[in-house]
N, C-alpha and C. Protein backbone atom coordinates (compact mmCIF):
# COMPACT_ATOMS: atom_id res chain seq x y z
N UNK A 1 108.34 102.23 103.61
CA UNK A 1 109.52 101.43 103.88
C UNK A 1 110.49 102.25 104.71
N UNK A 2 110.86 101.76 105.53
CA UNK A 2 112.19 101.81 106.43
C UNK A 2 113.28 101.27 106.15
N UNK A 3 114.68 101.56 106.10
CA UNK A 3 115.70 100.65 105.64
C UNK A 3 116.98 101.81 106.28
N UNK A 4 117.74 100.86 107.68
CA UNK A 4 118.84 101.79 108.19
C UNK A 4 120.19 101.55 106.79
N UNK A 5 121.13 102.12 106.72
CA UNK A 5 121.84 101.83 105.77
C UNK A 5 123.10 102.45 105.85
N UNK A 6 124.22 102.23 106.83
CA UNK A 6 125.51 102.63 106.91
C UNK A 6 124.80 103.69 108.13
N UNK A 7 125.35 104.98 107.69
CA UNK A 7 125.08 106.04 108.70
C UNK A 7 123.53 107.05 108.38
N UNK A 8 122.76 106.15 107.41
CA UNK A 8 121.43 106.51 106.42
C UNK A 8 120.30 106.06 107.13
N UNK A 9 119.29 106.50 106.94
CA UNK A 9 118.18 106.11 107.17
C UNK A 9 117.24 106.13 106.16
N UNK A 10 116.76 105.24 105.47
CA UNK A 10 116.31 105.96 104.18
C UNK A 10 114.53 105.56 104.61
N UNK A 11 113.50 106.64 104.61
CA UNK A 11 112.35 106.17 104.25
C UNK A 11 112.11 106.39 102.88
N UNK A 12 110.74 105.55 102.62
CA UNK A 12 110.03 105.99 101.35
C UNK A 12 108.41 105.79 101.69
N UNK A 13 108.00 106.96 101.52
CA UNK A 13 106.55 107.01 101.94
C UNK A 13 105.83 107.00 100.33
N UNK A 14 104.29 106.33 100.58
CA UNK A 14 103.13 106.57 99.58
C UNK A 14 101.98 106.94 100.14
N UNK A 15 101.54 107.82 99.06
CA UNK A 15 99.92 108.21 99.79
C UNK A 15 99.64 109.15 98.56
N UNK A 16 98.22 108.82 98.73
CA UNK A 16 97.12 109.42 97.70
C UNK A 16 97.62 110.87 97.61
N UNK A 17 97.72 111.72 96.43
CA UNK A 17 97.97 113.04 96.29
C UNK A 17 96.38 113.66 96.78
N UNK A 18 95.29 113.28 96.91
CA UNK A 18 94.32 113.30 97.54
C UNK A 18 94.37 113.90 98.61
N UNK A 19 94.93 113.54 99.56
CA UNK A 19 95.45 113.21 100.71
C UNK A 19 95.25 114.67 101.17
N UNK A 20 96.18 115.43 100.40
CA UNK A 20 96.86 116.86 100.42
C UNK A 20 95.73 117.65 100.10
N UNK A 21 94.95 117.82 100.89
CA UNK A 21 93.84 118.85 100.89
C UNK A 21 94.78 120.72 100.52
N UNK A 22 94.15 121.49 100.66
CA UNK A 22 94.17 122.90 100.73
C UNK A 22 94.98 123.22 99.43
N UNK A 23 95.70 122.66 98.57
CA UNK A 23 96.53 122.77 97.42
C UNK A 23 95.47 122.77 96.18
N UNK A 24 95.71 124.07 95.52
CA UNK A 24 95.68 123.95 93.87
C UNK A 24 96.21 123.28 93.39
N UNK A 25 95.56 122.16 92.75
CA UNK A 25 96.75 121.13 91.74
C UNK A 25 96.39 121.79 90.18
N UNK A 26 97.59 122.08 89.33
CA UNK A 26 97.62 122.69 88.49
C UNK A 26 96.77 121.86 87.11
N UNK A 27 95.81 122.12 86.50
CA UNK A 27 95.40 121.39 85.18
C UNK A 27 95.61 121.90 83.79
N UNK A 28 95.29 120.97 83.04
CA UNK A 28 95.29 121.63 81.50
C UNK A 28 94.56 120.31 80.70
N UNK A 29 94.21 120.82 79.42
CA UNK A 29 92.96 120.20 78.70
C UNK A 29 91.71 120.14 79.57
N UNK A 30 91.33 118.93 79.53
CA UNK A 30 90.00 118.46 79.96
C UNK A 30 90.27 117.71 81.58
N UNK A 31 91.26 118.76 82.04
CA UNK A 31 91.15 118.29 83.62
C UNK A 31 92.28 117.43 84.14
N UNK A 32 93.01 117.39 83.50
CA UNK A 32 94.17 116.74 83.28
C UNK A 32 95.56 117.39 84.02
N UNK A 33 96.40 116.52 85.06
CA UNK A 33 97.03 117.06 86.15
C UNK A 33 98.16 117.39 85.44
N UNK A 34 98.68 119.07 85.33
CA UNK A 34 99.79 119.65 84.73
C UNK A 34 100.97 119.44 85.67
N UNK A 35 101.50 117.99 85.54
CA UNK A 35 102.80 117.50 86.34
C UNK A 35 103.70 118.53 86.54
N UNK A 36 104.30 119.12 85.06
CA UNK A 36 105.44 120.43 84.83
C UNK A 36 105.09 120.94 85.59
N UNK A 37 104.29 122.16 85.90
CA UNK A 37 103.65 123.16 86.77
C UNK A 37 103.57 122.39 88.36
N UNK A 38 103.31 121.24 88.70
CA UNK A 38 102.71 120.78 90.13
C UNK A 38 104.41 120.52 90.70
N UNK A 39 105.60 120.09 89.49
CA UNK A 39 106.93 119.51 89.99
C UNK A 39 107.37 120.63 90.97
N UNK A 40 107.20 121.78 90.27
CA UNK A 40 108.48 122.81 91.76
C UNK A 40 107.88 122.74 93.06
N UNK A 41 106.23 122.35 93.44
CA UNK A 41 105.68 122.61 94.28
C UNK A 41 105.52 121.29 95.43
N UNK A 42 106.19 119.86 94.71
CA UNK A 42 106.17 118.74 95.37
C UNK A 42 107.13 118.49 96.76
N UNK A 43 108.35 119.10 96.85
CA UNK A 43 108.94 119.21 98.02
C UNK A 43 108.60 119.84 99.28
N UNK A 44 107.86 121.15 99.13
CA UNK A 44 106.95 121.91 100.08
C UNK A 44 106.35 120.84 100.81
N UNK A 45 105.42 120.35 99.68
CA UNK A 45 104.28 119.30 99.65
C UNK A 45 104.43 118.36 101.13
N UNK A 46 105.67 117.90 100.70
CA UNK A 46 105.85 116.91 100.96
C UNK A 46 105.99 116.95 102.61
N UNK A 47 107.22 117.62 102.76
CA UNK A 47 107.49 118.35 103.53
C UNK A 47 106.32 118.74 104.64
N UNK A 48 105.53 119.71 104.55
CA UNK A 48 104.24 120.11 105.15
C UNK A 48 103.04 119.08 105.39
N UNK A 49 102.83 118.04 104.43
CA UNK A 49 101.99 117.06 104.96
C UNK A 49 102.33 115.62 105.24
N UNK A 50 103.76 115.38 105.19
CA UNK A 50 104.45 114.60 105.41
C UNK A 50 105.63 114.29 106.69
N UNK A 51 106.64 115.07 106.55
CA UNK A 51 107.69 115.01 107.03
C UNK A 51 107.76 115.48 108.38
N UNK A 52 106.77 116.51 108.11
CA UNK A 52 106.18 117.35 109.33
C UNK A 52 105.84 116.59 110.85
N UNK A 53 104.70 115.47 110.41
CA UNK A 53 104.41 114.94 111.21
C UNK A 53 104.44 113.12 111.82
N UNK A 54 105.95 113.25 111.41
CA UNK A 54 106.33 111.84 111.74
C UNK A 54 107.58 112.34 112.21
N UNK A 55 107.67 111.34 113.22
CA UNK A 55 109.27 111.23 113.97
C UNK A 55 109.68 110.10 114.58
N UNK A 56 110.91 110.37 113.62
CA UNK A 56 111.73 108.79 113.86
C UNK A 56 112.81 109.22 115.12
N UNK A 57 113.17 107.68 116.06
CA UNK A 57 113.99 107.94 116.65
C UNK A 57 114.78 106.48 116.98
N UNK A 58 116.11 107.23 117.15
CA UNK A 58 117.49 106.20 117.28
C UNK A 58 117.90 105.77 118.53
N UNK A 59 117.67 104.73 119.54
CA UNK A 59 117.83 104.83 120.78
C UNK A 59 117.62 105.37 121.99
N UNK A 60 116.21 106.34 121.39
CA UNK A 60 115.20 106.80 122.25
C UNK A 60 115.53 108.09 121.82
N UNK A 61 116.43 108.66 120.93
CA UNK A 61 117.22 110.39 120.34
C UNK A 61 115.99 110.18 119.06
N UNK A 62 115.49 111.27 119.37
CA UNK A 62 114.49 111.94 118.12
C UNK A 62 115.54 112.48 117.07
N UNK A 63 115.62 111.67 115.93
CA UNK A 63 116.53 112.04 114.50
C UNK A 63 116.00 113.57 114.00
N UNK A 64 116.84 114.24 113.61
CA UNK A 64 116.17 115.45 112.86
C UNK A 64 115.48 115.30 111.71
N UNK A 65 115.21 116.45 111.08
CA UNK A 65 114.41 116.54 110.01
C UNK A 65 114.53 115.78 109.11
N UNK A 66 114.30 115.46 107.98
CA UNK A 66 114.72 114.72 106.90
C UNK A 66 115.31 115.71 106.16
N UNK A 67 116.21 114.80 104.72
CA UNK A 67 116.16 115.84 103.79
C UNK A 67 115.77 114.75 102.21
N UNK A 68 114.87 115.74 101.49
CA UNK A 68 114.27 114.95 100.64
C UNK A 68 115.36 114.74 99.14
N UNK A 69 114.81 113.63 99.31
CA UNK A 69 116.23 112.69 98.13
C UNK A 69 115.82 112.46 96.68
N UNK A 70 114.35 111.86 96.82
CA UNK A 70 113.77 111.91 95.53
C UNK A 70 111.86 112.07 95.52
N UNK A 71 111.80 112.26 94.36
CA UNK A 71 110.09 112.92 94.85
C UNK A 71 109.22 112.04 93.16
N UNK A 72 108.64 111.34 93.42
CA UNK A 72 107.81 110.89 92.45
C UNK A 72 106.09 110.92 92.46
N UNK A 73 105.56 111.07 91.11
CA UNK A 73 104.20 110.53 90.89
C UNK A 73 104.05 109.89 90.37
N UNK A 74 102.85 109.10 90.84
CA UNK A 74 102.81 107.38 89.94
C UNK A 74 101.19 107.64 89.82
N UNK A 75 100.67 106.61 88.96
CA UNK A 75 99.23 106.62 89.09
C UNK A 75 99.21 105.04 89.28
N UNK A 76 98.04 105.21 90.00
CA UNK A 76 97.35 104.53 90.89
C UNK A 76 97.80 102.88 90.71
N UNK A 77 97.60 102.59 89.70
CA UNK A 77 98.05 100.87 89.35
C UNK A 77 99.09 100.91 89.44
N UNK A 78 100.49 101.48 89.99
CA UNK A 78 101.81 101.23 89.81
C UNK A 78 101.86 100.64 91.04
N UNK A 79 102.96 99.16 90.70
CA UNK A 79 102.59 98.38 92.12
C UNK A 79 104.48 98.21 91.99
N UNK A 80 105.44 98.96 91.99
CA UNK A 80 106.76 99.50 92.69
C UNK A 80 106.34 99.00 94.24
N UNK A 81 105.48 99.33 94.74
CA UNK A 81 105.61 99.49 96.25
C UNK A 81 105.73 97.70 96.90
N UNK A 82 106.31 96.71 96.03
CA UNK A 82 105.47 95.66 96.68
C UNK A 82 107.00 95.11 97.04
N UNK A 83 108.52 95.50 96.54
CA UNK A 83 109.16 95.58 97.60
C UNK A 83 110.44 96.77 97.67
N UNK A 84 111.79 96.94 99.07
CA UNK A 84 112.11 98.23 98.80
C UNK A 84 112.82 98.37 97.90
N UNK A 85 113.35 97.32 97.71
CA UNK A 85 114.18 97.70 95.92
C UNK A 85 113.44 98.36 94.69
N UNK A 86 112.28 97.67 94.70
CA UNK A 86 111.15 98.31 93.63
C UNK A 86 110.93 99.60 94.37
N UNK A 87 110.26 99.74 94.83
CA UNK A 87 110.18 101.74 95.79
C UNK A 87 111.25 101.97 95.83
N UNK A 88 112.37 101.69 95.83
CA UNK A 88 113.77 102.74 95.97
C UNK A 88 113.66 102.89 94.06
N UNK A 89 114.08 102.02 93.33
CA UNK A 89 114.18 102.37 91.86
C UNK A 89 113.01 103.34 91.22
N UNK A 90 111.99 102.85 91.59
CA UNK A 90 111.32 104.03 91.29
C UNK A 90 110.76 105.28 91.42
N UNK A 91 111.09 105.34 92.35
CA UNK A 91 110.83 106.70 92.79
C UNK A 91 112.69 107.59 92.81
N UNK A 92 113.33 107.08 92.66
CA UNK A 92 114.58 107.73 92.26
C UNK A 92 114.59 107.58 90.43
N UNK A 93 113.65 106.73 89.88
CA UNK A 93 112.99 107.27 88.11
C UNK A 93 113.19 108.39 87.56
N UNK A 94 112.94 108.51 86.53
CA UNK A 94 112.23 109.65 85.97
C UNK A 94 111.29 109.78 86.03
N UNK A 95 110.89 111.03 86.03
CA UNK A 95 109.56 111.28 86.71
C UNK A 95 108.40 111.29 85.65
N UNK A 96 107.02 111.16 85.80
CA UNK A 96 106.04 111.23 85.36
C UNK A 96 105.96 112.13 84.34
N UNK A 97 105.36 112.84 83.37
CA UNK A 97 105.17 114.09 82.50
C UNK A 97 103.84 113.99 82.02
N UNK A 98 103.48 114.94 81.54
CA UNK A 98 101.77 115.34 81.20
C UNK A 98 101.91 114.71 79.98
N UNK A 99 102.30 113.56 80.00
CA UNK A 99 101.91 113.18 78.39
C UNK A 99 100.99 111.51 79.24
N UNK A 100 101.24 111.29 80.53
CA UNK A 100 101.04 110.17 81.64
C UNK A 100 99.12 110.73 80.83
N UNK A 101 98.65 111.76 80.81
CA UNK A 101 97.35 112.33 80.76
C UNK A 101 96.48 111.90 82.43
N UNK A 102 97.00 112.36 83.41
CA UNK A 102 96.27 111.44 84.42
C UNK A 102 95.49 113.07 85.00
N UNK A 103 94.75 112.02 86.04
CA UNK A 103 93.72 113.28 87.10
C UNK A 103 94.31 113.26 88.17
N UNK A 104 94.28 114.66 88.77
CA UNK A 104 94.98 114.31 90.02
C UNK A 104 94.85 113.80 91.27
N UNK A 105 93.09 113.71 91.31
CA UNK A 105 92.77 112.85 92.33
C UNK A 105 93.10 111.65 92.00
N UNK A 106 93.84 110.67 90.72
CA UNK A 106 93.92 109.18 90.69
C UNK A 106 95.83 108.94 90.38
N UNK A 107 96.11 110.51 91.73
CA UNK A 107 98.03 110.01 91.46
C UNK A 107 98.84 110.15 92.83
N UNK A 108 99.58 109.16 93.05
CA UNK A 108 99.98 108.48 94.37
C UNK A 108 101.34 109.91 94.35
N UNK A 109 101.48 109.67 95.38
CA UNK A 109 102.69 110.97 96.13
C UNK A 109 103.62 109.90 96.43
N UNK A 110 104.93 109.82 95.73
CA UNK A 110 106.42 108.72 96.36
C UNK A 110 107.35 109.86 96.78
N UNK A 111 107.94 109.38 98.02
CA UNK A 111 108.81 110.63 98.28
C UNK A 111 109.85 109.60 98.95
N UNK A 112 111.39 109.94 99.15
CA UNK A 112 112.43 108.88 99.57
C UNK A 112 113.04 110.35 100.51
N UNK A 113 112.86 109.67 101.53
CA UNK A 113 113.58 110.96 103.09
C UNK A 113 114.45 109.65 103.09
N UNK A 114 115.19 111.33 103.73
CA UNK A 114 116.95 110.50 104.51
C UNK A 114 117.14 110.86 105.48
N UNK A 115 117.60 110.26 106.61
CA UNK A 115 117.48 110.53 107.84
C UNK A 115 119.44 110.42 108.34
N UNK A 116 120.17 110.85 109.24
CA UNK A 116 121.24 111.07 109.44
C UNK A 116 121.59 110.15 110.64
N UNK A 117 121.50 108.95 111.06
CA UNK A 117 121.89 107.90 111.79
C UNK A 117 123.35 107.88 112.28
N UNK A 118 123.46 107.55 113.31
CA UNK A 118 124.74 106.63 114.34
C UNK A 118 124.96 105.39 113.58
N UNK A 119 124.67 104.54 113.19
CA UNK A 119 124.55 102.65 113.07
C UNK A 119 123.13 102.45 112.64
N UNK A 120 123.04 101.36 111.44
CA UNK A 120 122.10 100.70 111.15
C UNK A 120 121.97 100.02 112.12
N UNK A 121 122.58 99.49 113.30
CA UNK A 121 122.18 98.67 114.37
C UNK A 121 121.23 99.19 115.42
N UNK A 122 121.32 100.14 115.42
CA UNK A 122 120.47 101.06 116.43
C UNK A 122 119.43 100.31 116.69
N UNK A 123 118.65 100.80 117.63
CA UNK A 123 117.16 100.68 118.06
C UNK A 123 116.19 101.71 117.63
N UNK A 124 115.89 100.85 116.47
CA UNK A 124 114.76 102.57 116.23
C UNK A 124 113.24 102.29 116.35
N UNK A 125 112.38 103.41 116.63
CA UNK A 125 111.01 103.86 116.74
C UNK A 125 110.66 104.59 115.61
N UNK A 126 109.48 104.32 115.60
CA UNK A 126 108.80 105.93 114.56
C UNK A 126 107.20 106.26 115.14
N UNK A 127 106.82 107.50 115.52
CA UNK A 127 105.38 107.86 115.59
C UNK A 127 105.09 108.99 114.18
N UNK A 128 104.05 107.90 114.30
CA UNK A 128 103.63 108.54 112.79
C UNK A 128 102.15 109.47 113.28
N UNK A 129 102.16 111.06 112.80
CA UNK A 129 101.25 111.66 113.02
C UNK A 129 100.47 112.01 111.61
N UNK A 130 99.97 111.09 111.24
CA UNK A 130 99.26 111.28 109.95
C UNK A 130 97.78 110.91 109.49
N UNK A 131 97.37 111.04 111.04
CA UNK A 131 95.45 111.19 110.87
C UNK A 131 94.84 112.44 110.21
N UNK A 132 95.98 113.17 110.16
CA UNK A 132 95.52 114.37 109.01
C UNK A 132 95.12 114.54 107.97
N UNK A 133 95.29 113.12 106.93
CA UNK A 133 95.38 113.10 105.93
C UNK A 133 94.04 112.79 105.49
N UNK A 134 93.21 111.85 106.21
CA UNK A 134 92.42 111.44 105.74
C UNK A 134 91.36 111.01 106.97
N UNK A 135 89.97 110.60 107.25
CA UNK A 135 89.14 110.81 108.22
C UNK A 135 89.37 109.02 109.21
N UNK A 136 90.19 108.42 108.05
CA UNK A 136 90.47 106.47 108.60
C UNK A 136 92.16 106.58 107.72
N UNK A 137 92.92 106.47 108.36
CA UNK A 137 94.58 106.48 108.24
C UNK A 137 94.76 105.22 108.71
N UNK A 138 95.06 103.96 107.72
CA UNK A 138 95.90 102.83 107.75
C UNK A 138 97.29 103.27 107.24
N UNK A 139 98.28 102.80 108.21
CA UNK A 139 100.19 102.93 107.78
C UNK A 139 100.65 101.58 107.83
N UNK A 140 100.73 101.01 106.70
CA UNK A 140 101.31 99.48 106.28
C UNK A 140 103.03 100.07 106.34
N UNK A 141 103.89 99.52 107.02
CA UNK A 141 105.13 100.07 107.20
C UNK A 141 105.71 98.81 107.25
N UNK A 142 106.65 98.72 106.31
CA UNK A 142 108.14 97.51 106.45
C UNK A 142 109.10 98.21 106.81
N UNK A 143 109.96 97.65 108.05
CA UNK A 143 111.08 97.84 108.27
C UNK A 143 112.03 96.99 108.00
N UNK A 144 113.05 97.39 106.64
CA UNK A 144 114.05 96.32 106.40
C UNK A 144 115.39 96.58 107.03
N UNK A 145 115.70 95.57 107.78
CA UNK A 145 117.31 95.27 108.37
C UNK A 145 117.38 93.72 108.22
N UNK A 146 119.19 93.84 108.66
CA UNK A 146 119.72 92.67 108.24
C UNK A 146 118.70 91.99 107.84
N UNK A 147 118.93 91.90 105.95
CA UNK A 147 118.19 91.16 105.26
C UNK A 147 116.76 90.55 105.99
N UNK A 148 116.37 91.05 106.53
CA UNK A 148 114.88 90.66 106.53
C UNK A 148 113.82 91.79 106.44
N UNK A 149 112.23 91.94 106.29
CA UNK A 149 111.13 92.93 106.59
C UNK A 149 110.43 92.62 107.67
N UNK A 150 110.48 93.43 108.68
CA UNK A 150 109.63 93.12 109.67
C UNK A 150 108.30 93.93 109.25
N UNK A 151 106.82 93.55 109.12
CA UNK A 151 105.34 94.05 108.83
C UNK A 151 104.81 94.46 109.80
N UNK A 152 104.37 96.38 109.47
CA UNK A 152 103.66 96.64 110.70
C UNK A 152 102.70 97.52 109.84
N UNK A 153 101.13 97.11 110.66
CA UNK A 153 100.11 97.78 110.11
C UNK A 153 99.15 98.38 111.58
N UNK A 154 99.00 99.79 111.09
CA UNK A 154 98.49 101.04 112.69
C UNK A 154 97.45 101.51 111.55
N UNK A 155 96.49 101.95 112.65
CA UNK A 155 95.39 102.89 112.30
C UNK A 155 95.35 103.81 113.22
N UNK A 156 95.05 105.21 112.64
CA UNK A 156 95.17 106.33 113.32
C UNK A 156 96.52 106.48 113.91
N UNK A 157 97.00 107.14 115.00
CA UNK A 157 97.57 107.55 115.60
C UNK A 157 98.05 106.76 116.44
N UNK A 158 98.82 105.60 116.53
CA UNK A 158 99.61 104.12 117.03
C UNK A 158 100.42 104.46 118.87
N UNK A 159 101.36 105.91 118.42
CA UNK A 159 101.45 106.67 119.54
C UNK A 159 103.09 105.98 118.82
N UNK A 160 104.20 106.12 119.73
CA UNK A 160 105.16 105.44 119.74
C UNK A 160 105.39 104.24 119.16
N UNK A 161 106.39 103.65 118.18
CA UNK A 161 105.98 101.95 117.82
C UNK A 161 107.79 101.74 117.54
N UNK A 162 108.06 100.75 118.77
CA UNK A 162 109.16 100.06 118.31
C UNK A 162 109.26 99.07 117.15
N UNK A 163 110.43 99.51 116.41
CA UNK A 163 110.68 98.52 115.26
C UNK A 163 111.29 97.22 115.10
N UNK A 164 111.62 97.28 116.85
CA UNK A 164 112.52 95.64 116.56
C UNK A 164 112.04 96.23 118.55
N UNK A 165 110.50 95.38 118.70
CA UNK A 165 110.33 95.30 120.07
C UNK A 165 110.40 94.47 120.96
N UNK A 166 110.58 94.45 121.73
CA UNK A 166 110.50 93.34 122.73
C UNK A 166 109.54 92.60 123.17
N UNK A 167 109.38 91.36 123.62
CA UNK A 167 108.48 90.46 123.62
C UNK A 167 107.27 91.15 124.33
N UNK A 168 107.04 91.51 125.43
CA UNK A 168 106.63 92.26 126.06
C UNK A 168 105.68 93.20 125.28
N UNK A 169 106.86 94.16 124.72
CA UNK A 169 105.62 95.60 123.56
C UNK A 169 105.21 94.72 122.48
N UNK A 170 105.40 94.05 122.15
CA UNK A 170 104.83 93.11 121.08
C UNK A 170 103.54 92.92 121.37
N UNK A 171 103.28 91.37 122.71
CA UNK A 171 102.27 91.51 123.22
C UNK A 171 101.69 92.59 123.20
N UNK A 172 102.13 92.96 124.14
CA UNK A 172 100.81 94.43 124.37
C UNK A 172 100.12 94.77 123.18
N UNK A 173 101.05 95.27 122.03
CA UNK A 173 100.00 95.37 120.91
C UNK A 173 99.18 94.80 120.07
N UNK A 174 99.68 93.60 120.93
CA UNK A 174 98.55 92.40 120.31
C UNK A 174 97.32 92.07 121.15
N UNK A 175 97.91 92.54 122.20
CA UNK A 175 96.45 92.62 123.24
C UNK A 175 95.61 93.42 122.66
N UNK A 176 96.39 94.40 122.48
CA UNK A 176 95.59 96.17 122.46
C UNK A 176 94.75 96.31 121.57
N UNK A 177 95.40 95.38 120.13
CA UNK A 177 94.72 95.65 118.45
C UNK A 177 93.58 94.46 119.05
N UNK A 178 93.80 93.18 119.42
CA UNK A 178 92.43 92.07 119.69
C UNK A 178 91.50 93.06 120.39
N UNK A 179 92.05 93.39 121.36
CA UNK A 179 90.55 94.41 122.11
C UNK A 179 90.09 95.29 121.31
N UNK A 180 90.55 96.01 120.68
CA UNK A 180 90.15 97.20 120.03
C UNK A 180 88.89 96.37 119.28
N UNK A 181 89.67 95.49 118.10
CA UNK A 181 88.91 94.44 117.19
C UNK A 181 87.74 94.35 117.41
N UNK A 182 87.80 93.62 118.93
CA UNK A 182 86.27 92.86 119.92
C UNK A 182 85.32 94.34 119.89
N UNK A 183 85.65 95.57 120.66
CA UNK A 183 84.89 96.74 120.20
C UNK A 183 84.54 97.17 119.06
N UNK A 184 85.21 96.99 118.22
CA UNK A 184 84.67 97.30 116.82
C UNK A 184 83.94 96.35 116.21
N UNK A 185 83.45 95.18 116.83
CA UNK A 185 82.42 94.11 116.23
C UNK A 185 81.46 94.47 116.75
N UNK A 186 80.97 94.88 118.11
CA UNK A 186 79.83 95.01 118.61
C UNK A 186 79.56 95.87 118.05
């Protein structure tokens, strides 16, 4: 989710803790993800396989870094994400604890970045560089302004993607995704 908000930008990203290759995730008992122990290490996390490689921008100005606001784990059936009020409340929650007993390959990564904006009116973009994560990267992204969600769904590496585009870039990516489509049937 996207949502401009006064002089705010607030995202909230999800993705498989999976995702995050090269990390020791901490256990105890019978394999069981030691949340306590994994909590100091989730902002890095986040940060490095996240924040890293996405960039938002305000009228064609690349926004700086984020700074991270709230950091959650959910397991897998938690369906918060279905709108941004639900993903904003929960992931600003309390957080998970090893009593959840979960594995850590079956626990979602919620993280809420803030971004430092001119106007929620702006014109904003985002390229999302997050084929890293996984070998097929779908990004289901809502952008909410004035009371509405605009739905955008990229695979791989999209390149640039206006959030409120013009008739024109619209098309095009509707050309672009039908062709692609037609190649991927044959």
């Amino acid at each position: 989710y996207l949502k401009p908000e006064g002089r705010k930008l607030h995202m909230i990203v999800r993705v498989p803790l999976k995702a995050m290759r090269d990390i020791v995730f901490p256990e105890f008992g019978p394999g069981y993800l030691d949340i306590a122990r994994l909590t100091p290490q989730l902002p890095d996390t986040a940060t490095l396989w996240l924040a890293d490689f996405v960039a938002l921008y305000e009228n064609r100005a690349r926004l700086p870094k984020p700074t991270i606001r709230a950091i959650q784990l959910s397991i897998a059936s938690d369906r918060s994400f279905e709108s941004y009020e639900q993903a904003l409340a929960h992931v600003t929650a309390p957080p998970l604890t090893n009593s959840a007993n979960v594995v850590w390959n079956q626990v979602l990564l919620d993280v809420l970045f803030e971004y430092p904006i001119q106007s929620e009116t702006s014109a904003f973009s985002i390229h999302t560089g997050w084929r890293h994560l996984a070998a097929n990267v779908t990004t289901v992204l809502r952008f909410v302004t004035n009371g509405t969600t605009r739905a955008f769904e990229f695979t791989a590496d999209p390149g640039l993607v206006p959030l409120d585009p013009r008739w024109h870039q619209a098309a095009w990516r509707f050309i672009e995704g039908g062709f692609l489509h037609i190649l991927d049937g044959t």
